[in-house]
N, C-alpha and C. Protein backbone atom coordinates (compact mmCIF):
# COMPACT_ATOMS: atom_id res chain seq x y z
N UNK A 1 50.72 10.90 9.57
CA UNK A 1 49.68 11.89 9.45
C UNK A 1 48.34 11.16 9.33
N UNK A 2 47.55 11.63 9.97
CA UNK A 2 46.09 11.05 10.02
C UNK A 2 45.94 11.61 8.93
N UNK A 3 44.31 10.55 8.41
CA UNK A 3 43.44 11.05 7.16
C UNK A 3 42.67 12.29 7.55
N UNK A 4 42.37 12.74 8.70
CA UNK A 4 41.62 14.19 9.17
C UNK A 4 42.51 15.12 8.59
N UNK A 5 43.90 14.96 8.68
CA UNK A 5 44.95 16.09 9.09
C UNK A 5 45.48 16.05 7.43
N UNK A 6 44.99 14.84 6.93
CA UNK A 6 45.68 14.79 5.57
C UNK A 6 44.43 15.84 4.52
N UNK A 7 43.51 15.18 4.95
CA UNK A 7 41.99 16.17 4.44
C UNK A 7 42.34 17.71 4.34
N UNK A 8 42.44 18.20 5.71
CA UNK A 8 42.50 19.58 6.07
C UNK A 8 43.55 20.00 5.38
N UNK A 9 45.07 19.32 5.41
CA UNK A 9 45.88 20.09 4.37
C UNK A 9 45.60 19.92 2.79
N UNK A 10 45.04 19.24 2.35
CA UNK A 10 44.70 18.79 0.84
C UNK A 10 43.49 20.31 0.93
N UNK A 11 42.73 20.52 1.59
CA UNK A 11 42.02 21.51 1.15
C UNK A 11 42.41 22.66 1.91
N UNK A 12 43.37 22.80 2.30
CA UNK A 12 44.12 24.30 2.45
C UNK A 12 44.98 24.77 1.09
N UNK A 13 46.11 23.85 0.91
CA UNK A 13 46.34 24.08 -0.66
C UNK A 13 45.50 24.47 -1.87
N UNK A 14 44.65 23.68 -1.77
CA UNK A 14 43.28 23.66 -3.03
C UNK A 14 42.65 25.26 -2.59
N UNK A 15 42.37 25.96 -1.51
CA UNK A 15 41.87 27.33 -1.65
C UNK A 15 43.14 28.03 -1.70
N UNK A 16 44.36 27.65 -1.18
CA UNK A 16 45.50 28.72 -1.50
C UNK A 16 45.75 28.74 -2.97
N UNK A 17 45.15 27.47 -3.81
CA UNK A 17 45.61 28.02 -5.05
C UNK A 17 44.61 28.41 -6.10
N UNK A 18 43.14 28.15 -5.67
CA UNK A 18 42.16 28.76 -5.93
C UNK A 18 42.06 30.63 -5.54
N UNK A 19 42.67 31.01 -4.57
CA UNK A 19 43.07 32.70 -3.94
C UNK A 19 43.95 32.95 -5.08
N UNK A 20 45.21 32.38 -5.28
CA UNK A 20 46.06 32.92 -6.48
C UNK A 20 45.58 32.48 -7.88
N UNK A 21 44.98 32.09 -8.06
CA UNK A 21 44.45 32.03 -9.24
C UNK A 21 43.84 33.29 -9.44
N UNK A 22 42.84 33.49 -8.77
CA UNK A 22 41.75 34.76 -8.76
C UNK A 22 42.16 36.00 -8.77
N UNK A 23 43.45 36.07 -7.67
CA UNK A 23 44.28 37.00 -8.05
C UNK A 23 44.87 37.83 -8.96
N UNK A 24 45.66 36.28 -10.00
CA UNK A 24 46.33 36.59 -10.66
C UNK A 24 45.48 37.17 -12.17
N UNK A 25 44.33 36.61 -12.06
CA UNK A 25 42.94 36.78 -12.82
C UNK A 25 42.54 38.68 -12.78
N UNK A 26 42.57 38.68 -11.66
CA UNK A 26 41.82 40.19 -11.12
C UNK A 26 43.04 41.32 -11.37
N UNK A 27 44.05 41.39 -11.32
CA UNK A 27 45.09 41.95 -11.19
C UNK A 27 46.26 41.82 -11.88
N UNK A 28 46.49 40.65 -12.39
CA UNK A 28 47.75 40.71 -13.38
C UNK A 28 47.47 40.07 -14.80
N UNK A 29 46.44 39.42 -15.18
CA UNK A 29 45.88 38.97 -16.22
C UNK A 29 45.65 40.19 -17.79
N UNK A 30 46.30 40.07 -18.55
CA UNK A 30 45.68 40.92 -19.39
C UNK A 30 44.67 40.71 -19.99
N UNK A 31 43.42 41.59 -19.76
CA UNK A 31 42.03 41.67 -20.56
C UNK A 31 42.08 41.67 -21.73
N UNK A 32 42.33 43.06 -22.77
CA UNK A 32 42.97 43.25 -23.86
C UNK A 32 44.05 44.20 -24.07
N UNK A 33 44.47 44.25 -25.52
CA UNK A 33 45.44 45.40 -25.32
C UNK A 33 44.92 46.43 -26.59
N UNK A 34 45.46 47.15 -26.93
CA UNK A 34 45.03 47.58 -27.94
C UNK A 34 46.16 49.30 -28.26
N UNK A 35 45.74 49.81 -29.26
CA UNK A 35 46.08 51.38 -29.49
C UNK A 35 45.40 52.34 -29.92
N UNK A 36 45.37 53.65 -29.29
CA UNK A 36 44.81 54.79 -28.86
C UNK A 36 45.31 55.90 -29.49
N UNK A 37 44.88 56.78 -30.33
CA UNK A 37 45.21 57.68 -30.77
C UNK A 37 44.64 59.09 -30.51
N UNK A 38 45.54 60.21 -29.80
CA UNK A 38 44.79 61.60 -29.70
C UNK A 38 45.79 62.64 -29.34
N UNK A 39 45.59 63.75 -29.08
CA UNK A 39 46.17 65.21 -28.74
C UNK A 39 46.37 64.53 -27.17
N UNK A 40 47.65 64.37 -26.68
CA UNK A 40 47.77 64.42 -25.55
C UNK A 40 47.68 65.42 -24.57
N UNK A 41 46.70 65.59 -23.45
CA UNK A 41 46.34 66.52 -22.98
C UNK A 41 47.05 66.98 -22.05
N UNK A 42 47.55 65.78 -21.09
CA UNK A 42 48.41 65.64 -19.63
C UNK A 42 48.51 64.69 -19.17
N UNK A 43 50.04 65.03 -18.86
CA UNK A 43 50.75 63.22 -17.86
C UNK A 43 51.31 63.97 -16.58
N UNK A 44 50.84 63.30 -15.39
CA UNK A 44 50.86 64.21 -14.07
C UNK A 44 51.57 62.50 -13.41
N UNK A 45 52.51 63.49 -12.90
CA UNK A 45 53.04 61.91 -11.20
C UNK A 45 52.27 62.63 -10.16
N UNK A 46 51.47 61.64 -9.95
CA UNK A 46 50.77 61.37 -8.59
C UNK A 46 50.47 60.71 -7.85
N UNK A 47 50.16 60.56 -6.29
CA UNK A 47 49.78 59.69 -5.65
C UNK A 47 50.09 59.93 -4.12
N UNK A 48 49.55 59.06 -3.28
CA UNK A 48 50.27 59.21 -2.03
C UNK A 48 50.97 58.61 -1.68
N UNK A 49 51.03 57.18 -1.67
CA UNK A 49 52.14 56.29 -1.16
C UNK A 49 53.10 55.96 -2.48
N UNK A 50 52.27 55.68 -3.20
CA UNK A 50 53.02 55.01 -4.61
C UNK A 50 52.83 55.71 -5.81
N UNK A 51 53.82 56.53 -6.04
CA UNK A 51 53.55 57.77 -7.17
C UNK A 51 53.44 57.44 -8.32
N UNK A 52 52.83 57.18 -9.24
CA UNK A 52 52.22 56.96 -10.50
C UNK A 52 52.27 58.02 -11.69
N UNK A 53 52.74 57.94 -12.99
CA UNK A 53 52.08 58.74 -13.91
C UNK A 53 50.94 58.17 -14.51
N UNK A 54 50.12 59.52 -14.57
CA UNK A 54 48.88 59.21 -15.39
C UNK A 54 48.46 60.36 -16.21
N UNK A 55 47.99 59.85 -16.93
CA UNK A 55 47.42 60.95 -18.39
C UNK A 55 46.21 60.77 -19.54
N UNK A 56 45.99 61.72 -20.20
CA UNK A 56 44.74 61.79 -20.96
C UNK A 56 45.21 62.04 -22.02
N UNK A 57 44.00 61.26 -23.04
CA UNK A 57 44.47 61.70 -24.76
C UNK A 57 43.15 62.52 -24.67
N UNK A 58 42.83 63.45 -25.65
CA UNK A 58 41.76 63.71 -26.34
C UNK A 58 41.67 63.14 -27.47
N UNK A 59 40.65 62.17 -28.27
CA UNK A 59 40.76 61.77 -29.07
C UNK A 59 39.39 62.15 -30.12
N UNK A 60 40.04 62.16 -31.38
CA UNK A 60 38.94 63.29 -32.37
C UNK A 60 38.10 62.78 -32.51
N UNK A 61 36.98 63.49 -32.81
CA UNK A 61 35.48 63.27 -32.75
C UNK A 61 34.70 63.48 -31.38
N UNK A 62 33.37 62.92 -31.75
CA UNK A 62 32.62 63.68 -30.41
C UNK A 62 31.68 62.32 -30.28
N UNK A 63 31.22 62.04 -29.12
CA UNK A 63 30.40 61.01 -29.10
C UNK A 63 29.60 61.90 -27.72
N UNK A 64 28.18 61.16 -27.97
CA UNK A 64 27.22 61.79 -27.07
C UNK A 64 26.92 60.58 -26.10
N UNK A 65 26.74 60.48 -24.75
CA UNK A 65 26.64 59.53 -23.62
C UNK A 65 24.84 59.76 -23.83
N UNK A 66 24.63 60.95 -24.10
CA UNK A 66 23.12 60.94 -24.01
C UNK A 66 22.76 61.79 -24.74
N UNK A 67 21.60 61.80 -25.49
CA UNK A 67 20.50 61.82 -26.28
C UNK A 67 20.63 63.89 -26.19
N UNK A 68 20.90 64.33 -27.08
CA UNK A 68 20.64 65.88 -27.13
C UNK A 68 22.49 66.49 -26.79
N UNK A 69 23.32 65.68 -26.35
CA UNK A 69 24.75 66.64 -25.69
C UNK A 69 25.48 65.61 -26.14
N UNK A 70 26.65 66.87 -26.35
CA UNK A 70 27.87 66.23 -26.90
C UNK A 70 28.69 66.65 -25.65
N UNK A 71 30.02 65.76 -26.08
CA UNK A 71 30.93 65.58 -25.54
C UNK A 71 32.74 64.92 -26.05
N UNK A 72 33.53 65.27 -25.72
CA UNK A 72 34.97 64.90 -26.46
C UNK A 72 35.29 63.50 -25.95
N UNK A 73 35.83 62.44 -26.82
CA UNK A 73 36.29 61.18 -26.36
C UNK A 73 37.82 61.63 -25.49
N UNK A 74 37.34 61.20 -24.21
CA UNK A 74 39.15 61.26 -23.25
C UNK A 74 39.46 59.77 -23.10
N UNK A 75 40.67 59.55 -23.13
CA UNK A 75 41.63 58.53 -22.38
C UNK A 75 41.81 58.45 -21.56
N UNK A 76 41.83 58.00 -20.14
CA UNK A 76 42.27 58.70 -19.21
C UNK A 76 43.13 57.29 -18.99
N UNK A 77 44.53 56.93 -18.75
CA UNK A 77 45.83 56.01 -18.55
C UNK A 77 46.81 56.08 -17.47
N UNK A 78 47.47 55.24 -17.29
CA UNK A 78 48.57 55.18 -16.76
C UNK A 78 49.74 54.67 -17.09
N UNK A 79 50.68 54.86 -17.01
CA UNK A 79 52.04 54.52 -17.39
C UNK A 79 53.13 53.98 -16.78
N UNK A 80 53.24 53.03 -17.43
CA UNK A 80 54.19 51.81 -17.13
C UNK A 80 55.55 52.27 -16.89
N UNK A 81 55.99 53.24 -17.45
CA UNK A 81 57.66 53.12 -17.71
C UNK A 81 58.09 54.69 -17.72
N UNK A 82 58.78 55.15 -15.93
CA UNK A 82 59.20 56.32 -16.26
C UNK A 82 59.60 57.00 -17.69
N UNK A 83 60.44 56.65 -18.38
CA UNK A 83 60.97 56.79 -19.21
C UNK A 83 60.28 57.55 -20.44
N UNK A 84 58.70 56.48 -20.74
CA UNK A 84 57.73 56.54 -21.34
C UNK A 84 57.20 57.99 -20.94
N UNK A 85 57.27 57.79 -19.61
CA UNK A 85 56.20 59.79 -19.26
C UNK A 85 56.93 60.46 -19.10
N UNK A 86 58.22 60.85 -19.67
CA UNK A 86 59.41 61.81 -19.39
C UNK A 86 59.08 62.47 -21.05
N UNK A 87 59.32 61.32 -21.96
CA UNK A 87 58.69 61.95 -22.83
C UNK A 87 57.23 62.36 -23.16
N UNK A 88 56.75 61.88 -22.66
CA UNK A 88 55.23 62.38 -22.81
C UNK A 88 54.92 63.85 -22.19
N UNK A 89 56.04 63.79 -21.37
CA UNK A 89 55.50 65.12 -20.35
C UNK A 89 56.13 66.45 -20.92
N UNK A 90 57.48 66.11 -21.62
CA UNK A 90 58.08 66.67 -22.90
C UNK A 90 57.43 67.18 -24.26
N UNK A 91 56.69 66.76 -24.31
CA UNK A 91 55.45 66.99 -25.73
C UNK A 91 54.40 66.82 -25.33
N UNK A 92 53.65 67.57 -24.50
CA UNK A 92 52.79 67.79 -24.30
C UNK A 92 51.73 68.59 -25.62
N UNK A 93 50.94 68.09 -25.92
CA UNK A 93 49.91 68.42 -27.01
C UNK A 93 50.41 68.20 -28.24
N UNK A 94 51.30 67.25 -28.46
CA UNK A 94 51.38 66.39 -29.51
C UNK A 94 50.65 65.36 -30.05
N UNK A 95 50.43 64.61 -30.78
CA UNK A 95 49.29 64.29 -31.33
C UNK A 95 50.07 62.42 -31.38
N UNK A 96 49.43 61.55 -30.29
CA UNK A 96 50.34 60.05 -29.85
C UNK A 96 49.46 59.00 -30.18
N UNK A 97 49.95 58.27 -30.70
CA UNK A 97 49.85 56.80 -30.48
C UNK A 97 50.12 55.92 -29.40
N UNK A 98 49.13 55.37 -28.80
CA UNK A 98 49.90 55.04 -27.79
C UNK A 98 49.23 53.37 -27.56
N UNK A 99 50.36 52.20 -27.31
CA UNK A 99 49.74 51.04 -27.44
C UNK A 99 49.69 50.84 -25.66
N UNK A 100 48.10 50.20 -25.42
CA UNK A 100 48.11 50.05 -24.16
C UNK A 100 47.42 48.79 -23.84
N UNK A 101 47.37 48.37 -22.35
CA UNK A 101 47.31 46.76 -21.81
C UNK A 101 45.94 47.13 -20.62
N UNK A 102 44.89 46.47 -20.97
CA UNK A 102 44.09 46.76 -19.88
C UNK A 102 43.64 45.35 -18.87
N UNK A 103 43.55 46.07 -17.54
CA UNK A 103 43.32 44.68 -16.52
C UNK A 103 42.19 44.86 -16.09
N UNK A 104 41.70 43.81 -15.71
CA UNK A 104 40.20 43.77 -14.47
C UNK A 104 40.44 45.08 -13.42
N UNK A 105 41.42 45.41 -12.77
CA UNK A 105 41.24 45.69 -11.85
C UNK A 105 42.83 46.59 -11.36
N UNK A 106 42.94 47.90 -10.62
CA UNK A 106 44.38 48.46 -10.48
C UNK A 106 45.07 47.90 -9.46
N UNK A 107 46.26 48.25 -9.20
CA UNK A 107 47.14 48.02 -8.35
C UNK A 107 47.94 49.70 -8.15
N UNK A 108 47.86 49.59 -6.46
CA UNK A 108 48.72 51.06 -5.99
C UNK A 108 49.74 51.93 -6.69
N UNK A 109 50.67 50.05 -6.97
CA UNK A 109 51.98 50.46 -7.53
C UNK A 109 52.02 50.64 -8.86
N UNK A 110 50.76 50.65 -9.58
CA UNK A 110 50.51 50.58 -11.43
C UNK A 110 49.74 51.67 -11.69
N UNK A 111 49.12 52.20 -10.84
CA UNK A 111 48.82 53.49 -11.56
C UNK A 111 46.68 53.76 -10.92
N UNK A 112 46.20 54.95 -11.17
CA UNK A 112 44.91 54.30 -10.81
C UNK A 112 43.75 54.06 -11.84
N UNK A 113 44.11 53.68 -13.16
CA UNK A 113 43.50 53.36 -14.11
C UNK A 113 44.00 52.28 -14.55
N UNK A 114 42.51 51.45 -15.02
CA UNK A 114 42.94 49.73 -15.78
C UNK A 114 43.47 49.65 -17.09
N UNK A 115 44.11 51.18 -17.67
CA UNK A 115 44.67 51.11 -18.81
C UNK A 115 45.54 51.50 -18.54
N UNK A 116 46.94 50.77 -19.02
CA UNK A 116 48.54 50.66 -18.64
C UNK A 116 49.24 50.88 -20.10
N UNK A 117 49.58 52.11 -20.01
CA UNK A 117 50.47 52.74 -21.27
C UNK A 117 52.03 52.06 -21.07
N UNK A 118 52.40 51.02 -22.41
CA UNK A 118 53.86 50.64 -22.28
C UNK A 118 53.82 50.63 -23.36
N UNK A 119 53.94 51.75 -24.27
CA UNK A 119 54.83 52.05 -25.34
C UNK A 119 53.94 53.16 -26.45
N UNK A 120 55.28 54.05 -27.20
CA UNK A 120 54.51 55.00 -27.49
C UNK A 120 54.88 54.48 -28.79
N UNK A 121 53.91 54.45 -29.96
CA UNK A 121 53.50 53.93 -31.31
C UNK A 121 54.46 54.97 -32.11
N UNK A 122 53.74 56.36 -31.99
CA UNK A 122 54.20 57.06 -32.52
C UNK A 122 53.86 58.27 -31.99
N UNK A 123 54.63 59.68 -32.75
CA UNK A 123 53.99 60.95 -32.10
C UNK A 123 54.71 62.09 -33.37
N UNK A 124 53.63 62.83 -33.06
CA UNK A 124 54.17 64.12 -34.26
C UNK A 124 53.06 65.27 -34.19
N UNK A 125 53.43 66.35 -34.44
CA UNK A 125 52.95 67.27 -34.11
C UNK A 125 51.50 67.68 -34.76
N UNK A 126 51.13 68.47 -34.03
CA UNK A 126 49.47 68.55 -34.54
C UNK A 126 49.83 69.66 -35.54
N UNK A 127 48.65 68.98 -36.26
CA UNK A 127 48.22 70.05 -37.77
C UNK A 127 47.79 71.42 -37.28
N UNK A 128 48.23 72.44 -38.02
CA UNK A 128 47.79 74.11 -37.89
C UNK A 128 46.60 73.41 -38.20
């Protein structure tokens, strides 16, 4: 192998693994994770190619985006684990915990929000 030909493959590798790096950065990297607490509003399967559940908490209190109006804190998620939105979709307006994983960026097959619901903390019914 010539030194031209040795060059060109030494820096084909070096951007193929600079591409998966970035990748794996943008898309499978976890940002943070954290847990979410509210009145679950709705967990819907949707999508076109790659069907997804996704859902909203309402969570208590009110925060204003701007100066004079209010507004309700939503969640808006997706969910990792049939299983996970079978029950969710089961208790609907129950009052959840829910621990979740957020990324840079979605994927088709994960849902279309960067917050990824895999596991429910807890759940119990809302107060009269």
């Amino acid at each position: 192998m010539t030194t031209g030909k040795k060059t060109i493959s030494i820096i084909i590798v070096i951007a193929i693994l600079i591409v998966a790096a970035l990748a794996y950065y943008r898309y499978f990297f976890v940002f943070g994770e954290g847990v979410k607490a509210g009145e679950l509003n709705y967990v819907v399967k949707k999508g076109y190619l790659f069907k997804t559940y996704e859902g909203k908490l309402i969570q208590s209190g009110i925060k204003s985006r701007q100066t004079g109006t209010l507004q309700n804190n939503e969640f808006e998620f997706s969910i990792a684990n049939e299983e996970i939105a079978q029950k969710m979709m089961a208790n609907s307006g129950k009052f959840y915990e829910l621990h979740y994983k957020e990324y840079k960026s979605t994927l088709p097959w994960r849902g279309f929000s960067v917050y990824v619901v895999d596991e429910i903390v807890s759940s119990k019914d809302m107060p009269q």
